[in-house]
N, C-alpha and C. Protein backbone atom coordinates (compact mmCIF):
# COMPACT_ATOMS: atom_id res chain seq x y z
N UNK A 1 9.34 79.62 57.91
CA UNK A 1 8.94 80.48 56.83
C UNK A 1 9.01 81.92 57.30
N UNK A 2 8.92 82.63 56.09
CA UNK A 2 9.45 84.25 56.78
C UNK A 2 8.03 84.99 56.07
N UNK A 3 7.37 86.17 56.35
CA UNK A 3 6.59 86.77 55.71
C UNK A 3 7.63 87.88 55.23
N UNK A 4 7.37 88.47 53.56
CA UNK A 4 7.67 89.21 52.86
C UNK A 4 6.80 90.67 53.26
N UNK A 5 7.50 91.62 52.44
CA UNK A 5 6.89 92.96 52.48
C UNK A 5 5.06 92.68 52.24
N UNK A 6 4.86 91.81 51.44
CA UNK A 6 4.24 91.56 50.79
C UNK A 6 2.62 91.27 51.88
N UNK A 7 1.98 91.31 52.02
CA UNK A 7 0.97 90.72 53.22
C UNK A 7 0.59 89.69 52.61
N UNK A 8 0.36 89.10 51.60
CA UNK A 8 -0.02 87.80 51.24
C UNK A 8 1.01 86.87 50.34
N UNK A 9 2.08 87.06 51.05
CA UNK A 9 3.31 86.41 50.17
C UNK A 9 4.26 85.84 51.86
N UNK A 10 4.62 84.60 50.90
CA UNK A 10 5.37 83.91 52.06
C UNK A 10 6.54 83.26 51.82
N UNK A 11 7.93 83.58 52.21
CA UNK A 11 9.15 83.01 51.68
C UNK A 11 9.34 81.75 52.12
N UNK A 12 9.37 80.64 51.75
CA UNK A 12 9.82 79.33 52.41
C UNK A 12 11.48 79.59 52.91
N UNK A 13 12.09 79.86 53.75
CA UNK A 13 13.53 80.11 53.76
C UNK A 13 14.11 78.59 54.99
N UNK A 14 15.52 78.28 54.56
CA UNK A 14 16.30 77.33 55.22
C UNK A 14 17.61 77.70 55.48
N UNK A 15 17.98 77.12 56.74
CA UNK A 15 18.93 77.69 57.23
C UNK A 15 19.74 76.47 56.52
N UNK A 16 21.19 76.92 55.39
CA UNK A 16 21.72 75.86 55.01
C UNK A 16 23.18 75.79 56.09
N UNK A 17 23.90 74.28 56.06
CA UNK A 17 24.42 74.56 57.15
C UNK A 17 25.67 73.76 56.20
N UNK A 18 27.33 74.59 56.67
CA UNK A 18 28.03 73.84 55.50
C UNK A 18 29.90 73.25 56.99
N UNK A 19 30.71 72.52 56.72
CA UNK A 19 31.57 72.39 57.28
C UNK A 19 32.95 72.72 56.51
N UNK A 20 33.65 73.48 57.28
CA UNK A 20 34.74 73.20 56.73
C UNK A 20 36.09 72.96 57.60
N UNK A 21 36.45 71.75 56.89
CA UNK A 21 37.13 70.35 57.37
C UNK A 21 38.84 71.54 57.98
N UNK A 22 39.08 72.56 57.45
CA UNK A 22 40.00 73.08 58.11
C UNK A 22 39.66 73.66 59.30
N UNK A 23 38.79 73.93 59.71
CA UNK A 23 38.67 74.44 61.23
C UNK A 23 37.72 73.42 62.13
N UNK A 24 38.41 73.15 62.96
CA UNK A 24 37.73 71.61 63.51
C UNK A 24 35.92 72.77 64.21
N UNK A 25 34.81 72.15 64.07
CA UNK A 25 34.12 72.63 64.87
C UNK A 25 33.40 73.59 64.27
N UNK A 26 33.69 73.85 62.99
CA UNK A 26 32.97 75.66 62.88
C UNK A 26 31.58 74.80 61.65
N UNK A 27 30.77 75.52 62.03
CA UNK A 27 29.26 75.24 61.24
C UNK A 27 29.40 77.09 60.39
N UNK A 28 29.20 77.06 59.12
CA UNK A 28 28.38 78.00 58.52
C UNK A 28 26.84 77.84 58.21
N UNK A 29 26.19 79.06 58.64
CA UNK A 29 25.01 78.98 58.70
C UNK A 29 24.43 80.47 57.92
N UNK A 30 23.94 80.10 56.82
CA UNK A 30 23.29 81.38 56.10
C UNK A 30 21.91 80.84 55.98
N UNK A 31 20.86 82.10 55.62
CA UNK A 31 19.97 81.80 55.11
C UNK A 31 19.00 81.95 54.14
N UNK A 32 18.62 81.19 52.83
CA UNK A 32 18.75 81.15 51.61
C UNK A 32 17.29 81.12 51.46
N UNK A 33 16.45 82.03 50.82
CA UNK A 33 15.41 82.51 50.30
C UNK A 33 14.86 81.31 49.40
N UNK A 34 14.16 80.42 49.51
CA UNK A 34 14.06 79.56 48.14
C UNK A 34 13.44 79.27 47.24
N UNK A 35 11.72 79.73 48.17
CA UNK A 35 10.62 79.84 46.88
C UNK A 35 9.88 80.89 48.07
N UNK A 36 8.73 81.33 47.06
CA UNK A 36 7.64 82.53 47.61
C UNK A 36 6.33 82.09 47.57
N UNK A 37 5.39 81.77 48.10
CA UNK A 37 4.11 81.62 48.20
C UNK A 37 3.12 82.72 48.05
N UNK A 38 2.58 83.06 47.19
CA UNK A 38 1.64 84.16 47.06
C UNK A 38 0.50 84.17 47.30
N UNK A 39 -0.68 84.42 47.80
CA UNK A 39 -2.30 84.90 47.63
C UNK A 39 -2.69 84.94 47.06
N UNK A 40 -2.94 84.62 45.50
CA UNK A 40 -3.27 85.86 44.85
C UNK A 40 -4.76 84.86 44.26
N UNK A 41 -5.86 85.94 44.52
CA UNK A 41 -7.56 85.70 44.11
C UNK A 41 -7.76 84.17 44.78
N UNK A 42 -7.86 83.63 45.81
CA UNK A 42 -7.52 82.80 46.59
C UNK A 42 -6.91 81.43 45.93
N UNK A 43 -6.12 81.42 45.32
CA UNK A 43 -4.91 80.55 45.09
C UNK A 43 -3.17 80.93 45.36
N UNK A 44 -2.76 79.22 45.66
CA UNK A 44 -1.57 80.13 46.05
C UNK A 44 -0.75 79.48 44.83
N UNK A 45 0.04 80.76 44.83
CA UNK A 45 1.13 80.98 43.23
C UNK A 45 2.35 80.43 44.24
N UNK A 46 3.71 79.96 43.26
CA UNK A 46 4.54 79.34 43.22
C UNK A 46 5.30 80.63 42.84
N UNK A 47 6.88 81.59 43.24
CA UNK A 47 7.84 82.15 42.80
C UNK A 47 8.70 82.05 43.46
N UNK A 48 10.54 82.15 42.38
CA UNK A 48 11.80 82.12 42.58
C UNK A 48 12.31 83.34 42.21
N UNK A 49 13.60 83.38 43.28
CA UNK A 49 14.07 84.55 43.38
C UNK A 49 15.15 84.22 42.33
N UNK A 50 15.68 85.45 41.59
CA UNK A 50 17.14 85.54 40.46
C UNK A 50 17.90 86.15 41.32
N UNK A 51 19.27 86.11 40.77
CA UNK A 51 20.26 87.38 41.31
C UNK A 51 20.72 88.22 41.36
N UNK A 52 19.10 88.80 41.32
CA UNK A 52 19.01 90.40 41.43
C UNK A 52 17.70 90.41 43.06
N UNK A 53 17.64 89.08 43.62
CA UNK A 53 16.28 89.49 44.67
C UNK A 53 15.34 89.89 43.73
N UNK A 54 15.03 89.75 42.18
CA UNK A 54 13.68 89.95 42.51
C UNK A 54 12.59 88.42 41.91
N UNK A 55 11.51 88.45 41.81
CA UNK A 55 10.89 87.11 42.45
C UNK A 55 9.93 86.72 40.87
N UNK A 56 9.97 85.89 40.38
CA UNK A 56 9.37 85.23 39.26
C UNK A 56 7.80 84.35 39.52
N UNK A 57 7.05 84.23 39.10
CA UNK A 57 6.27 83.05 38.71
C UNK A 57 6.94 81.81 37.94
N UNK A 58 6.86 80.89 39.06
CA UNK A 58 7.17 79.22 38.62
C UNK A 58 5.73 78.66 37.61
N UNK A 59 5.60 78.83 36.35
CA UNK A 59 4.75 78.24 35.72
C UNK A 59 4.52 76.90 35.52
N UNK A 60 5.85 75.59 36.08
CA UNK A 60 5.34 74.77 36.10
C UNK A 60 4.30 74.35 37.23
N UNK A 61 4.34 75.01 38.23
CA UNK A 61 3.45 74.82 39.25
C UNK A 61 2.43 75.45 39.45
N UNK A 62 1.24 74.66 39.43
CA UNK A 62 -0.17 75.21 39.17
C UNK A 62 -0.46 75.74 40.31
N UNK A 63 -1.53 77.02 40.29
CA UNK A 63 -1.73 77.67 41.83
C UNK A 63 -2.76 76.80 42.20
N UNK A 64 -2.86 76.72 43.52
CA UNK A 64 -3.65 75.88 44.36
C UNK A 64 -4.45 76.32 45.37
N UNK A 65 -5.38 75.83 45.76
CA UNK A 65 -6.03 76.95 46.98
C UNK A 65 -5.87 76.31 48.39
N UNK A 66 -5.25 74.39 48.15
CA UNK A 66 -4.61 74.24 49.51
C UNK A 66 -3.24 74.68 49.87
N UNK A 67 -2.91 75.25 51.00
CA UNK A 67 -1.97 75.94 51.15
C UNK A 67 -0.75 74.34 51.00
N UNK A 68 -1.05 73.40 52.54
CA UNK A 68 -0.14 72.54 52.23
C UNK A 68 -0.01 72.03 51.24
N UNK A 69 -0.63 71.47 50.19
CA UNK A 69 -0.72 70.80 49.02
C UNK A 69 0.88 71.77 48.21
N UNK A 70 0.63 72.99 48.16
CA UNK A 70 1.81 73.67 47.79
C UNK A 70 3.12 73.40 47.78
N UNK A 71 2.64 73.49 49.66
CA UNK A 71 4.30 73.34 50.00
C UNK A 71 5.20 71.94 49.68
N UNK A 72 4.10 70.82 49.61
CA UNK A 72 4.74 69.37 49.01
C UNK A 72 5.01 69.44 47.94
N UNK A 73 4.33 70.56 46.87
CA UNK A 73 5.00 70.57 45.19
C UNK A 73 6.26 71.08 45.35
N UNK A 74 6.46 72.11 46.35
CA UNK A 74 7.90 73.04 46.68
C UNK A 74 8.76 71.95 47.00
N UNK A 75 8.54 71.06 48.25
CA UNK A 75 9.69 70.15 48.77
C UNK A 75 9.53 69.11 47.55
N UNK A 76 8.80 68.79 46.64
CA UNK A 76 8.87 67.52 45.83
C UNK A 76 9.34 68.19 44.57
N UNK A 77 9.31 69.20 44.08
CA UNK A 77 9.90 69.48 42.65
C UNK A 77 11.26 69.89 42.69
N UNK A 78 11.84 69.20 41.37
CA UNK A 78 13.39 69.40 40.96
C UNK A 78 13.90 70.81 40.65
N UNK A 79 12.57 71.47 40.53
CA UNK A 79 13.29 73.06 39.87
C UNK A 79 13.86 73.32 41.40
N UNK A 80 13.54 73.61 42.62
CA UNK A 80 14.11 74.10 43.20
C UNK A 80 15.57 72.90 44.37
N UNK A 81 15.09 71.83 44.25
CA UNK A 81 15.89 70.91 44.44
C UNK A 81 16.72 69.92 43.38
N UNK A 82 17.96 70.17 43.53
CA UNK A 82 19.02 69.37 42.83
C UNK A 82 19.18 67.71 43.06
């Protein structure tokens, strides 16, 4: 995870890793911003970035005041996984 400008905001980020079959050996490796964890009045908020970088409230996800509890709605919900 990366901390944002933000002091109580937290980017979940992954390094995605892709092949391509014409160059024997080569890994691409970027790394993709995917949801934001916020602070805010001690619950933590759920936001996605658009493509413009800037960062939304996920309203299907209720804020929570356990932090992990969060991060399993992040890895378990379809909005941000296909």
């Amino acid at each position: 995870m990366n901390k944002d400008g933000n002091n109580n905001a937290i980017n979940k980020v992954f390094k995605l890793q892709g092949y391509r079959p014409s160059v024997v050996r080569c890994i691409i490796v970027e790394k993709a911003q995917i949801a934001q964890l916020r602070l805010e009045e001690s619950y933590w908020k759920v936001y996605w970035k658009d493509s413009k970088d800037k960062w939304h409230f996920v309203e299907d996800i209720e804020p929570v005041k356990d932090f992990e509890k969060q991060l399993m709605k992040i890895d378990n919900n379809d909005i941000f996984w296909v």
